[in-house]
PDB file of N, CA and C in Angstrom:
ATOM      1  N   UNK A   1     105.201  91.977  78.141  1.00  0.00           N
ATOM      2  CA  UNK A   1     104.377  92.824  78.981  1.00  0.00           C
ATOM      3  C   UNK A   1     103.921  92.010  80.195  1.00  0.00           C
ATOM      4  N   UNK A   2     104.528  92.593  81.314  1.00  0.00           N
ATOM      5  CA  UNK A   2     103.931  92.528  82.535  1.00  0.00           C
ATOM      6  C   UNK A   2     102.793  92.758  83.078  1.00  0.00           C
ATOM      7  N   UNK A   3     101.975  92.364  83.980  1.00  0.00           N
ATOM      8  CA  UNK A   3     100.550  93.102  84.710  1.00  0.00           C
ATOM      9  C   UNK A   3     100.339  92.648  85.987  1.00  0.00           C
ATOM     10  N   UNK A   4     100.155  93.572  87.452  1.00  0.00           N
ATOM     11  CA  UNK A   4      99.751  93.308  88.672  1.00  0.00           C
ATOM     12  C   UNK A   4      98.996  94.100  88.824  1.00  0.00           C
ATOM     13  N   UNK A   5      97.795  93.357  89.309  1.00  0.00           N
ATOM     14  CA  UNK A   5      96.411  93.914  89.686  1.00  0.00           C
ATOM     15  C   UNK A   5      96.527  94.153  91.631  1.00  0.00           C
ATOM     16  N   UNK A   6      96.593  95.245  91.971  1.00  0.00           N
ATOM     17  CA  UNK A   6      96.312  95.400  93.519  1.00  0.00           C
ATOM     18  C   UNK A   6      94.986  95.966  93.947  1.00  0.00           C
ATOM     19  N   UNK A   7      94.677  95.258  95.134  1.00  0.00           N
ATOM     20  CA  UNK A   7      93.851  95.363  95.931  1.00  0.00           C
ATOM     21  C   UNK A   7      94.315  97.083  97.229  1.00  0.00           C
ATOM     22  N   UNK A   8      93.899  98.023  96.811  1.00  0.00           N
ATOM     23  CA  UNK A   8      94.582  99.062  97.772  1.00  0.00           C
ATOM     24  C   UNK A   8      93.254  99.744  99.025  1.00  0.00           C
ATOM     25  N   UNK A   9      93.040  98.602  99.961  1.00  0.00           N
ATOM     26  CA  UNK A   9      91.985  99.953 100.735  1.00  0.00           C
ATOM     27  C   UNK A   9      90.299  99.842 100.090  1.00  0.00           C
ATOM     28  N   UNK A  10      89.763 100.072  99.579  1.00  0.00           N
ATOM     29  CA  UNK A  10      88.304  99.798  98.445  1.00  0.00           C
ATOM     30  C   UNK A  10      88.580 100.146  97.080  1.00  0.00           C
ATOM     31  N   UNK A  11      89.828 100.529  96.714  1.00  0.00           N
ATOM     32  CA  UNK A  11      90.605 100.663  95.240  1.00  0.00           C
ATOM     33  C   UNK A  11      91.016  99.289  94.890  1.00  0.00           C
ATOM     34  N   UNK A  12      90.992  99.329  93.537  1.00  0.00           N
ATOM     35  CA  UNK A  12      92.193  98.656  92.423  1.00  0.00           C
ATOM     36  C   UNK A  12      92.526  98.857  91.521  1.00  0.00           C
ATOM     37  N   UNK A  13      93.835  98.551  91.808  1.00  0.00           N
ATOM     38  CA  UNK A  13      95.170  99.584  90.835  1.00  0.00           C
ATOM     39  C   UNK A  13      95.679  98.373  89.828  1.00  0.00           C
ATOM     40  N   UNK A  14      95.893  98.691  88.906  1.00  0.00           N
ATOM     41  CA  UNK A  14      96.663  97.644  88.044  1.00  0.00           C
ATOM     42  C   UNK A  14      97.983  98.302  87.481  1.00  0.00           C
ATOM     43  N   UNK A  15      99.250  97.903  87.455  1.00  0.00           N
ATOM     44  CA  UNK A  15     100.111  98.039  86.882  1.00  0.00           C
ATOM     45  C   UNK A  15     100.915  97.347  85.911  1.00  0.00           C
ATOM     46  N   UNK A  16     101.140  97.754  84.522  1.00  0.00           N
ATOM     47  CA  UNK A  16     102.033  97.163  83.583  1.00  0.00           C
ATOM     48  C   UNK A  16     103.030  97.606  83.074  1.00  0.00           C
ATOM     49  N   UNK A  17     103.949  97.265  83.108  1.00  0.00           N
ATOM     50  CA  UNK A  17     105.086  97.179  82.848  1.00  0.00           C
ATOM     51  C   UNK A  17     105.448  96.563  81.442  1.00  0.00           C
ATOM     52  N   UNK A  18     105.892  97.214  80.320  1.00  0.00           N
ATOM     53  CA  UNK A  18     106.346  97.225  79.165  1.00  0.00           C
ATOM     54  C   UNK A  18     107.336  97.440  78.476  1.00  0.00           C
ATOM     55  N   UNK A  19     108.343  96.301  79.070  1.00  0.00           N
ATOM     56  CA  UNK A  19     110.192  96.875  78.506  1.00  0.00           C
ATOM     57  C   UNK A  19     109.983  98.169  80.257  1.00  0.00           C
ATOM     58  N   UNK A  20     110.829  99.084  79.815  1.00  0.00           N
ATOM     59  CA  UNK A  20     111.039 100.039  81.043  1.00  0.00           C
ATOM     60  C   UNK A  20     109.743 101.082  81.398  1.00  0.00           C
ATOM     61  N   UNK A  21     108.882 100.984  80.451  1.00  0.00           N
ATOM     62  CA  UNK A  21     107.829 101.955  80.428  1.00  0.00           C
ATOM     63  C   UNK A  21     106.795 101.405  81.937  1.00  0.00           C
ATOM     64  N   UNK A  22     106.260 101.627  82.679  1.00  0.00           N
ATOM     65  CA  UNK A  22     105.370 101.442  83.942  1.00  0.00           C
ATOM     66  C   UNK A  22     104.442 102.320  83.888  1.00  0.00           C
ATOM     67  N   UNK A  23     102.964 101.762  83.881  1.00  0.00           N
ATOM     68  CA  UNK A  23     102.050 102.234  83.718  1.00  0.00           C
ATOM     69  C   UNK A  23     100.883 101.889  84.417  1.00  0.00           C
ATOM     70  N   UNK A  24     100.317 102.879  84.860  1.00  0.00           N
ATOM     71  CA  UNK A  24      99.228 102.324  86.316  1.00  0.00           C
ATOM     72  C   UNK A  24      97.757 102.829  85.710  1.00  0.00           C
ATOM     73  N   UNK A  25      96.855 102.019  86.486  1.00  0.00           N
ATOM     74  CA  UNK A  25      95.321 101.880  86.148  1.00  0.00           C
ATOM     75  C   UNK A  25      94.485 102.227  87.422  1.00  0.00           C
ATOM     76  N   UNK A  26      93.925 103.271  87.422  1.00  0.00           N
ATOM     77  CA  UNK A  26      92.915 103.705  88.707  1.00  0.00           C
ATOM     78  C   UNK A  26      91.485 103.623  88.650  1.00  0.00           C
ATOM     79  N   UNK A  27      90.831 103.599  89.124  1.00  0.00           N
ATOM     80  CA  UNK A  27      89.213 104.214  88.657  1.00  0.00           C
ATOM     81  C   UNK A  27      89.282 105.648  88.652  1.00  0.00           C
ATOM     82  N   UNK A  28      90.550 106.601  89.086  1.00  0.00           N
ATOM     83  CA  UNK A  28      90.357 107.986  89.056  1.00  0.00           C
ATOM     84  C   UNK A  28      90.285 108.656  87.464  1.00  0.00           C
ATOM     85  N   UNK A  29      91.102 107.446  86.814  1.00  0.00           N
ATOM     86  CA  UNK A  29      91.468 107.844  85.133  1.00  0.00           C
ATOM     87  C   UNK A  29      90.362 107.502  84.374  1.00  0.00           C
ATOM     88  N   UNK A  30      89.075 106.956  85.173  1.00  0.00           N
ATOM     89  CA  UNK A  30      88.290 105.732  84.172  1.00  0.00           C
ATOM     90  C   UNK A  30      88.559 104.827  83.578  1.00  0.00           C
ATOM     91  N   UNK A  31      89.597 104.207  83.944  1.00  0.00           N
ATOM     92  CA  UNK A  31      90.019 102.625  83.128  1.00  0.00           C
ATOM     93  C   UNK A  31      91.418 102.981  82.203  1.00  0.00           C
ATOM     94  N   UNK A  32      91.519 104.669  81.772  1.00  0.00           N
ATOM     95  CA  UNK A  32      92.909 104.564  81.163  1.00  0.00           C
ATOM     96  C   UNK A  32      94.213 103.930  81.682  1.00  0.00           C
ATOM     97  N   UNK A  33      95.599 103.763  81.113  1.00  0.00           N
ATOM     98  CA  UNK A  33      96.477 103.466  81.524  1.00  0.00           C
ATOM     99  C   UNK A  33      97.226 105.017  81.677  1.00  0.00           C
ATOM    100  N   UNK A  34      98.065 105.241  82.855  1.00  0.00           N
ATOM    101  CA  UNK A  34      98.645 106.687  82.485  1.00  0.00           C
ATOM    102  C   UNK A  34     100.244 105.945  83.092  1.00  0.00           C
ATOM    103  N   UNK A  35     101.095 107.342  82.691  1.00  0.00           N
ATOM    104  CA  UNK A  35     102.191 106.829  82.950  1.00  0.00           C
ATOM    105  C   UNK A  35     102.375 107.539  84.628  1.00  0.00           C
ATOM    106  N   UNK A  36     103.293 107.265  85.394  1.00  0.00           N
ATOM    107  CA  UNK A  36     103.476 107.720  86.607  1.00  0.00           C
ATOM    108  C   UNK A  36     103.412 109.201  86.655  1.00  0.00           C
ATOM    109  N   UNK A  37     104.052 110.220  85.824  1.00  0.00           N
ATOM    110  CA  UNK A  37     103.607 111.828  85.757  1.00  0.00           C
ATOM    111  C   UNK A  37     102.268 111.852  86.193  1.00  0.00           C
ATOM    112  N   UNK A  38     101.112 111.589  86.070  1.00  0.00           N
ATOM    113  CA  UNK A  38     100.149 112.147  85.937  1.00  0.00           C
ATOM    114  C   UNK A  38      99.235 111.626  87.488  1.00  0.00           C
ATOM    115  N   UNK A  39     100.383 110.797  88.316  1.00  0.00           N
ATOM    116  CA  UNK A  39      99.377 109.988  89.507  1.00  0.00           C
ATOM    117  C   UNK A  39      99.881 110.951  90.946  1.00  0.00           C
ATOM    118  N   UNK A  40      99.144 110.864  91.612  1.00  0.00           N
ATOM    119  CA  UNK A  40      98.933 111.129  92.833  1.00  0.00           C
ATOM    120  C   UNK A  40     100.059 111.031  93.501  1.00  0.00           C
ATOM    121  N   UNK A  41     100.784 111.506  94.425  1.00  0.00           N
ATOM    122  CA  UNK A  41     102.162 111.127  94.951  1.00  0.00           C
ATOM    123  C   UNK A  41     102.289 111.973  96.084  1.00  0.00           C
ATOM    124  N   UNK A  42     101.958 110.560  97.179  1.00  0.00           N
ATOM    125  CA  UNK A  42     102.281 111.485  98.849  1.00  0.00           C
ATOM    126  C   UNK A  42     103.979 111.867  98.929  1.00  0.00           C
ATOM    127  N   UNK A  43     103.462 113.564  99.455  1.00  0.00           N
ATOM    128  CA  UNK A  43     104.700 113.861  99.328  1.00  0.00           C
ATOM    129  C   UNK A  43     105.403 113.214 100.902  1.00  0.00           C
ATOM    130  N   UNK A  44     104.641 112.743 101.939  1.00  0.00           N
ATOM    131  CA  UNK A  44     105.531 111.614 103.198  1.00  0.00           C
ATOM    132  C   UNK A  44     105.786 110.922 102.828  1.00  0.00           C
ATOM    133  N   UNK A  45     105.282 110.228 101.704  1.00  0.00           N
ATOM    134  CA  UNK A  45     105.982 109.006 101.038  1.00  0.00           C
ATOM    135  C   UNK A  45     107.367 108.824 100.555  1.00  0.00           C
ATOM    136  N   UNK A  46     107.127 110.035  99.370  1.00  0.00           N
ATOM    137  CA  UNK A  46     108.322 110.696  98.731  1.00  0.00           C
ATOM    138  C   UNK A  46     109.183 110.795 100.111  1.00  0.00           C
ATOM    139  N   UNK A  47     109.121 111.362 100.698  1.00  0.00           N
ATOM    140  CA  UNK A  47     110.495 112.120 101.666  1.00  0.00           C
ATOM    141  C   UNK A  47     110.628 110.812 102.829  1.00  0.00           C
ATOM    142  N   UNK A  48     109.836 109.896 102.174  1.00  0.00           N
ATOM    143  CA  UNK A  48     110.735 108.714 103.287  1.00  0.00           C
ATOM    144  C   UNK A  48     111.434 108.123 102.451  1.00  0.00           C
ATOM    145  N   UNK A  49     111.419 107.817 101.275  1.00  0.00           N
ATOM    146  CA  UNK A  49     112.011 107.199 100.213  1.00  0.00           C
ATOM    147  C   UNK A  49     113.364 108.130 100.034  1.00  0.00           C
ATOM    148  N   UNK A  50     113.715 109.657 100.079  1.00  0.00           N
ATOM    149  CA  UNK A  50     114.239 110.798  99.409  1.00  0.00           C
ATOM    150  C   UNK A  50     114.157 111.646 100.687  1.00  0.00           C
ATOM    151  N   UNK A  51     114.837 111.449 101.698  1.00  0.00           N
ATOM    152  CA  UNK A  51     114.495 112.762 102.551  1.00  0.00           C
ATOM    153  C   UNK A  51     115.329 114.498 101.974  1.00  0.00           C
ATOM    154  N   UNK A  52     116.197 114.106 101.503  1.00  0.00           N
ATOM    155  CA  UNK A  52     117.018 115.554 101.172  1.00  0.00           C
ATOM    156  C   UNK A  52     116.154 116.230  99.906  1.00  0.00           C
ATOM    157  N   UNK A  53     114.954 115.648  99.508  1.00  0.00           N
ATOM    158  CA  UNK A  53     113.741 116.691  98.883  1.00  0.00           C
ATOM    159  C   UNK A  53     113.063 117.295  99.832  1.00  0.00           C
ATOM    160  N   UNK A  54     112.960 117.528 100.766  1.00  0.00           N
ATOM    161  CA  UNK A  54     112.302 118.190 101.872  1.00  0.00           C
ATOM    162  C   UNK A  54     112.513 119.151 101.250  1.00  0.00           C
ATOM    163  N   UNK A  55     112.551 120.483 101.455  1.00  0.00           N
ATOM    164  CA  UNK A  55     112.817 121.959 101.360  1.00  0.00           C
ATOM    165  C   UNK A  55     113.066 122.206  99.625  1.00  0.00           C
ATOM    166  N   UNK A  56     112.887 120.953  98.681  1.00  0.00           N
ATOM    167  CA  UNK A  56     112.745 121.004  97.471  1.00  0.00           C
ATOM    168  C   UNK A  56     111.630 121.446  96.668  1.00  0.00           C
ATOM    169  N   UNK A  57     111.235 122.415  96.303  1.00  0.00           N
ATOM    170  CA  UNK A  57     109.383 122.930  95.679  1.00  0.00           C
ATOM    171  C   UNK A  57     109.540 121.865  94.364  1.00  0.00           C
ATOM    172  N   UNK A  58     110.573 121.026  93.770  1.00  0.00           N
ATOM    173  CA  UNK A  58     109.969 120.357  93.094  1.00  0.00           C
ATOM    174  C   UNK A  58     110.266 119.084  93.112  1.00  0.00           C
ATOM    175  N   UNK A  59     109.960 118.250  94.500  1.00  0.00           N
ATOM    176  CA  UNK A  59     110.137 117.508  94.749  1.00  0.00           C
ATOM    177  C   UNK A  59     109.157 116.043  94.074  1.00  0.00           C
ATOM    178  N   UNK A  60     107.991 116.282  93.396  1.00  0.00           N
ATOM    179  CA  UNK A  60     107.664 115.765  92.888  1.00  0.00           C
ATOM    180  C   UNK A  60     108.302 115.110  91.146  1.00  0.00           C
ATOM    181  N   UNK A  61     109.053 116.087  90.879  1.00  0.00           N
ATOM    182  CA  UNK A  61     109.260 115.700  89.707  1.00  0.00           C
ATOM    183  C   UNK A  61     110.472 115.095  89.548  1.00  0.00           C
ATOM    184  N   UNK A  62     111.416 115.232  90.602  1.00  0.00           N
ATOM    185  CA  UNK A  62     112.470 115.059  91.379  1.00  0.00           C
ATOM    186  C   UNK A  62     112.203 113.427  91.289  1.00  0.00           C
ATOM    187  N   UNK A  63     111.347 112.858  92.328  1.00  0.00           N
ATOM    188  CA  UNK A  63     110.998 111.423  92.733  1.00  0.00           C
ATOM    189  C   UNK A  63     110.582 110.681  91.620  1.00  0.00           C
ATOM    190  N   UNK A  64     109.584 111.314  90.454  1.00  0.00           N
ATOM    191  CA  UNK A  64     109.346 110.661  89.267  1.00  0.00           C
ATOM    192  C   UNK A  64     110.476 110.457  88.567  1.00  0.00           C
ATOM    193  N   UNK A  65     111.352 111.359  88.440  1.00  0.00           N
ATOM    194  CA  UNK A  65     112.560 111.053  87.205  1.00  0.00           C
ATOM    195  C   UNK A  65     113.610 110.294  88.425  1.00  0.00           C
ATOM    196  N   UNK A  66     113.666 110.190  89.929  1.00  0.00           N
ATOM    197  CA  UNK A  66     114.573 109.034  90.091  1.00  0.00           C
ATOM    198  C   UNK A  66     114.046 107.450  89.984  1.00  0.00           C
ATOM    199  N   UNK A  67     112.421 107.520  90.591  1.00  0.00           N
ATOM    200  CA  UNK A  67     111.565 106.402  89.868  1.00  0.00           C
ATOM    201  C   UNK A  67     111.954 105.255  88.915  1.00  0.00           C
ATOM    202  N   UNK A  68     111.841 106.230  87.569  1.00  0.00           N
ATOM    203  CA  UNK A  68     112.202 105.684  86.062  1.00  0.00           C
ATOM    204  C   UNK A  68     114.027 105.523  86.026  1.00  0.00           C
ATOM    205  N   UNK A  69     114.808 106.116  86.487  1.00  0.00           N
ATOM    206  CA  UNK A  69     116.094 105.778  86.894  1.00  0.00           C
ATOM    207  C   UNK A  69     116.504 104.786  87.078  1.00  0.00           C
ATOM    208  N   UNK A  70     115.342 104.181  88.229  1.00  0.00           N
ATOM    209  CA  UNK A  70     115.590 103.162  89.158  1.00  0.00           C
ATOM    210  C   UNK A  70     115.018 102.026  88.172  1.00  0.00           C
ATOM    211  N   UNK A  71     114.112 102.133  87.529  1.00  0.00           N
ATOM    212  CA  UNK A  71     113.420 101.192  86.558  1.00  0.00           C
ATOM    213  C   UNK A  71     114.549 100.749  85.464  1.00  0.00           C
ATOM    214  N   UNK A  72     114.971 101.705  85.010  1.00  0.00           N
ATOM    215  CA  UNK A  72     115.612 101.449  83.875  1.00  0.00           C
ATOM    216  C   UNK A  72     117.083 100.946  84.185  1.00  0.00           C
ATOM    217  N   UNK A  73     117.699 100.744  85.441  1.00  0.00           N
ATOM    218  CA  UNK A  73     118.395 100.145  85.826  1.00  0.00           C
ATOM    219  C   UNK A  73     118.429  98.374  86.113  1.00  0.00           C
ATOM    220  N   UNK A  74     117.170  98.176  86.030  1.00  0.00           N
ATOM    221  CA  UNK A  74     117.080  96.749  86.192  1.00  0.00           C
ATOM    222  C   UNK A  74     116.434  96.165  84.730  1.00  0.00           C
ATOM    223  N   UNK A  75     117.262  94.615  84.294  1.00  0.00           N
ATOM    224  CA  UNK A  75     117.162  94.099  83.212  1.00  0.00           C
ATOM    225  C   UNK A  75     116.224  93.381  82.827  1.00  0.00           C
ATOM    226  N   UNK A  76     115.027  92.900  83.394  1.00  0.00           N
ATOM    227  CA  UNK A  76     113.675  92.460  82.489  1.00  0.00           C
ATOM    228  C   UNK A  76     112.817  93.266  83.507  1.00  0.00           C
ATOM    229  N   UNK A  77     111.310  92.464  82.791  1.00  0.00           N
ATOM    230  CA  UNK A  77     110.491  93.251  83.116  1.00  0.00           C
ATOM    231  C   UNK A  77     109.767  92.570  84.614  1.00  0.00           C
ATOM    232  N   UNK A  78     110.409  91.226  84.793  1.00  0.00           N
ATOM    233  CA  UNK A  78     110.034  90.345  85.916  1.00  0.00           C
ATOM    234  C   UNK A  78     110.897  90.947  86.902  1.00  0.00           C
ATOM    235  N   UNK A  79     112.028  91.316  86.948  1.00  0.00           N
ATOM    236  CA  UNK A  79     112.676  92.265  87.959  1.00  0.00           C
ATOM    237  C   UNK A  79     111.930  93.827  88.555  1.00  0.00           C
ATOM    238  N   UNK A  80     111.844  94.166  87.311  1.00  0.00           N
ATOM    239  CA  UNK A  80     110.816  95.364  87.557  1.00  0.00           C
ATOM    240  C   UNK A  80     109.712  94.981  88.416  1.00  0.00           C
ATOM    241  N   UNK A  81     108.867  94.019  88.024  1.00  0.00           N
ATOM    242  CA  UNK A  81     107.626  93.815  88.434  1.00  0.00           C
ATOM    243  C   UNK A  81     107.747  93.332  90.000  1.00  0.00           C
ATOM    244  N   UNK A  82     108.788  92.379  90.139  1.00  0.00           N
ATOM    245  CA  UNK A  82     109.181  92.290  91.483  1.00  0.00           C
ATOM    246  C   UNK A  82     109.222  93.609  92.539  1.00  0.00           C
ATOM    247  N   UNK A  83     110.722  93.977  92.159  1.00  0.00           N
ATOM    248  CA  UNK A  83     110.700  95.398  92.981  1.00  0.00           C
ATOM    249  C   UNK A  83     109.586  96.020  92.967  1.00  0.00           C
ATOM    250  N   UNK A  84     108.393  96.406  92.071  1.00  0.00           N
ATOM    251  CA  UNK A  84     107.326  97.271  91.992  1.00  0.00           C
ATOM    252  C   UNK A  84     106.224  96.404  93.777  1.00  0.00           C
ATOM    253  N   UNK A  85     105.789  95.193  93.213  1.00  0.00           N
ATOM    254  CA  UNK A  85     105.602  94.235  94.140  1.00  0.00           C
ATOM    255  C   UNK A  85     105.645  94.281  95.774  1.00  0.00           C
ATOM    256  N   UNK A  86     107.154  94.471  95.867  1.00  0.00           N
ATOM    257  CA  UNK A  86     107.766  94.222  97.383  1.00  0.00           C
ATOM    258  C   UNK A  86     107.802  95.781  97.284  1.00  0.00           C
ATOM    259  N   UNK A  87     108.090  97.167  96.689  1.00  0.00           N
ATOM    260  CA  UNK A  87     107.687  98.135  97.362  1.00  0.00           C
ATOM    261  C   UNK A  87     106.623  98.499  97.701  1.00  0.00           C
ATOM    262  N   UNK A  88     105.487  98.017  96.611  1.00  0.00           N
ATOM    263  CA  UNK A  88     104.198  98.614  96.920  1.00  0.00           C
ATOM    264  C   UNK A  88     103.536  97.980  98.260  1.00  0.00           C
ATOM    265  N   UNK A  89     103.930  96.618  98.368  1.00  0.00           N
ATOM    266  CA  UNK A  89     103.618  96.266 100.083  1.00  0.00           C
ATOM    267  C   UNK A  89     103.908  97.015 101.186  1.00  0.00           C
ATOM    268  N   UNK A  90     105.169  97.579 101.235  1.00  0.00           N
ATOM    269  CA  UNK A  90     105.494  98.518 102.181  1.00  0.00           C
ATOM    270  C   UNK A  90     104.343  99.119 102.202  1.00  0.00           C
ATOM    271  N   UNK A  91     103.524  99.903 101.269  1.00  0.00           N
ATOM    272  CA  UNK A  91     102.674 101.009 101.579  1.00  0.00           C
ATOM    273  C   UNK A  91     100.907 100.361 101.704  1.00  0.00           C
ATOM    274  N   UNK A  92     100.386  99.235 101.989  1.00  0.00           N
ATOM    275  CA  UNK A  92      99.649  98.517 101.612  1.00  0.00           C
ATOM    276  C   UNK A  92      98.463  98.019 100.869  1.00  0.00           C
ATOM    277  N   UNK A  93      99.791  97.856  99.826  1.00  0.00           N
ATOM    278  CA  UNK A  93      98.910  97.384  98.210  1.00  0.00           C
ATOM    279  C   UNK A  93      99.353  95.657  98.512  1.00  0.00           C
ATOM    280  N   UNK A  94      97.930  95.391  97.813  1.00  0.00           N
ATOM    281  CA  UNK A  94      97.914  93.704  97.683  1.00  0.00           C
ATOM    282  C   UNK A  94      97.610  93.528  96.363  1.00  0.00           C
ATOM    283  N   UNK A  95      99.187  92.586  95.767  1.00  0.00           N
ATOM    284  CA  UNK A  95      98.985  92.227  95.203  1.00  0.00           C
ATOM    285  C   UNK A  95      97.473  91.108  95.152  1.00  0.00           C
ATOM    286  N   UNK A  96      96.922  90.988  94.074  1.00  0.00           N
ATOM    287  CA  UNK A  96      96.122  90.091  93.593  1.00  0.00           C
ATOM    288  C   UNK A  96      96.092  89.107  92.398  1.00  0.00           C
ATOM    289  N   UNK A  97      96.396  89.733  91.478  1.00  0.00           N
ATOM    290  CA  UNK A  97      96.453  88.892  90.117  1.00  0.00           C
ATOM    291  C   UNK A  97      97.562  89.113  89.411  1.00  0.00           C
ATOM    292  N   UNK A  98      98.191  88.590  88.907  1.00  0.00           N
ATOM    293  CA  UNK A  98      99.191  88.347  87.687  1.00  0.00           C
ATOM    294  C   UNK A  98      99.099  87.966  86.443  1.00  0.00           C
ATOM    295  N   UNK A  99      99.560  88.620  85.675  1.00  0.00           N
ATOM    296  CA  UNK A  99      99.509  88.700  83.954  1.00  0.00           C
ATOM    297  C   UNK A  99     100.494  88.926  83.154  1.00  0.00           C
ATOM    298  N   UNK A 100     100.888  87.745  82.348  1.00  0.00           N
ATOM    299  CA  UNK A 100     102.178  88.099  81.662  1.00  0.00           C
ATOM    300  C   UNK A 100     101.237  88.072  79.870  1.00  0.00           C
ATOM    301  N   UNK A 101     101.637  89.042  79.346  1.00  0.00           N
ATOM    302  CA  UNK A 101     102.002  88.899  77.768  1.00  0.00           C
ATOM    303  C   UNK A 101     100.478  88.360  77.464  1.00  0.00           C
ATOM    304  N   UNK A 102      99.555  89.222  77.896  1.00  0.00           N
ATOM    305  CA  UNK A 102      98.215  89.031  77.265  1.00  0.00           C
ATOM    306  C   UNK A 102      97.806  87.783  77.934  1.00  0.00           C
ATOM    307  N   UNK A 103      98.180  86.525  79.051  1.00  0.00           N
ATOM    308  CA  UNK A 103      97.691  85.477  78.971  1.00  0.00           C
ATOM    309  C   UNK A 103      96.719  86.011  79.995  1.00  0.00           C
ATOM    310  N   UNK A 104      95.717  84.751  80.398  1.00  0.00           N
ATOM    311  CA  UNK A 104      94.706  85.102  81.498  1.00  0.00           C
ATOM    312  C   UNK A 104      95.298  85.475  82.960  1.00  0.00           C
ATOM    313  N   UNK A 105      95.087  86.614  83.561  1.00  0.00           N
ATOM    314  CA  UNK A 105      95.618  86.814  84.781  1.00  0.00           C
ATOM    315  C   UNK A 105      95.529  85.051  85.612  1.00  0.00           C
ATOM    316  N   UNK A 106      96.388  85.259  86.772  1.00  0.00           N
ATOM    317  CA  UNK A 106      96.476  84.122  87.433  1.00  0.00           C
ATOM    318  C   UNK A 106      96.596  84.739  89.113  1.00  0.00           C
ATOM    319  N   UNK A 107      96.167  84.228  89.612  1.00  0.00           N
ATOM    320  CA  UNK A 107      95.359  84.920  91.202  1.00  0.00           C
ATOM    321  C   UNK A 107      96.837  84.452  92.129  1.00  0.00           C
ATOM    322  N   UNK A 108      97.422  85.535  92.759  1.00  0.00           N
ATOM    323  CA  UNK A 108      98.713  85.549  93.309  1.00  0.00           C
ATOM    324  C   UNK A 108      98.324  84.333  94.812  1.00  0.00           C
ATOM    325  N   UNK A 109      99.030  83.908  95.291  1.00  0.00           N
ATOM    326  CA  UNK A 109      98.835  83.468  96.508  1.00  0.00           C
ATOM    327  C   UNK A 109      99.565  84.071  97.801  1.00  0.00           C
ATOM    328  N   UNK A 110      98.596  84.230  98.731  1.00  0.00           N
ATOM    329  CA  UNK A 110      99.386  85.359  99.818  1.00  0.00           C
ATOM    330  C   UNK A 110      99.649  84.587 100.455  1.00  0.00           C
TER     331      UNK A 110
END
């Protein structure tokens, strides 16, 4: 088990990663872990990532199941966590802390 703690804006998001499973932490959930179904998802985001969902009404569910596609295509969970990493910068999340396998997070260096 993976864990990156981001800094997003006056938010922080934590994400873990478990084998292919990815799971994010908001203050919107109260501290739960949920899986990506249940989070927030700009649909400009989506259609810069996916433009031929435009004119799609279910373009949300569309982007989640290519998401996990894309996850389950890559072979550990340090690959995952990478790609998760360098995309979420694009949109500007900072990383902050790192956590592997229960040990004490360790404070990323920017």
């Amino acid at each position: 088990m993976i864990g990156v703690i981001f800094s997003y804006i006056n938010e922080i998001v934590e994400v873990r990663i478990d084998g292919s499973n990815c799971l994010f932490r908001t203050q919107q959930f109260g501290g739960a872990l949920c899986p990506l179904d249940n989070l927030r998802i700009d649909k400009h985001g989506a259609l810069k990532e996916f433009p031929d969902l435009k004119d799609n009404p279910d373009w949300k569910k569309i982007t989640i199941q290519r998401f996990k596609d894309k996850m389950k295509t890559m072979n550990t969970e340090t690959e995952r966590m990478n790609y998760l990493i360098n995309d979420l910068k694009k949109y500007g999340y900072i990383p902050i802390r790192f956590q592997r396998s229960g040990h004490r997070p360790v404070k990323i260096k920017q």
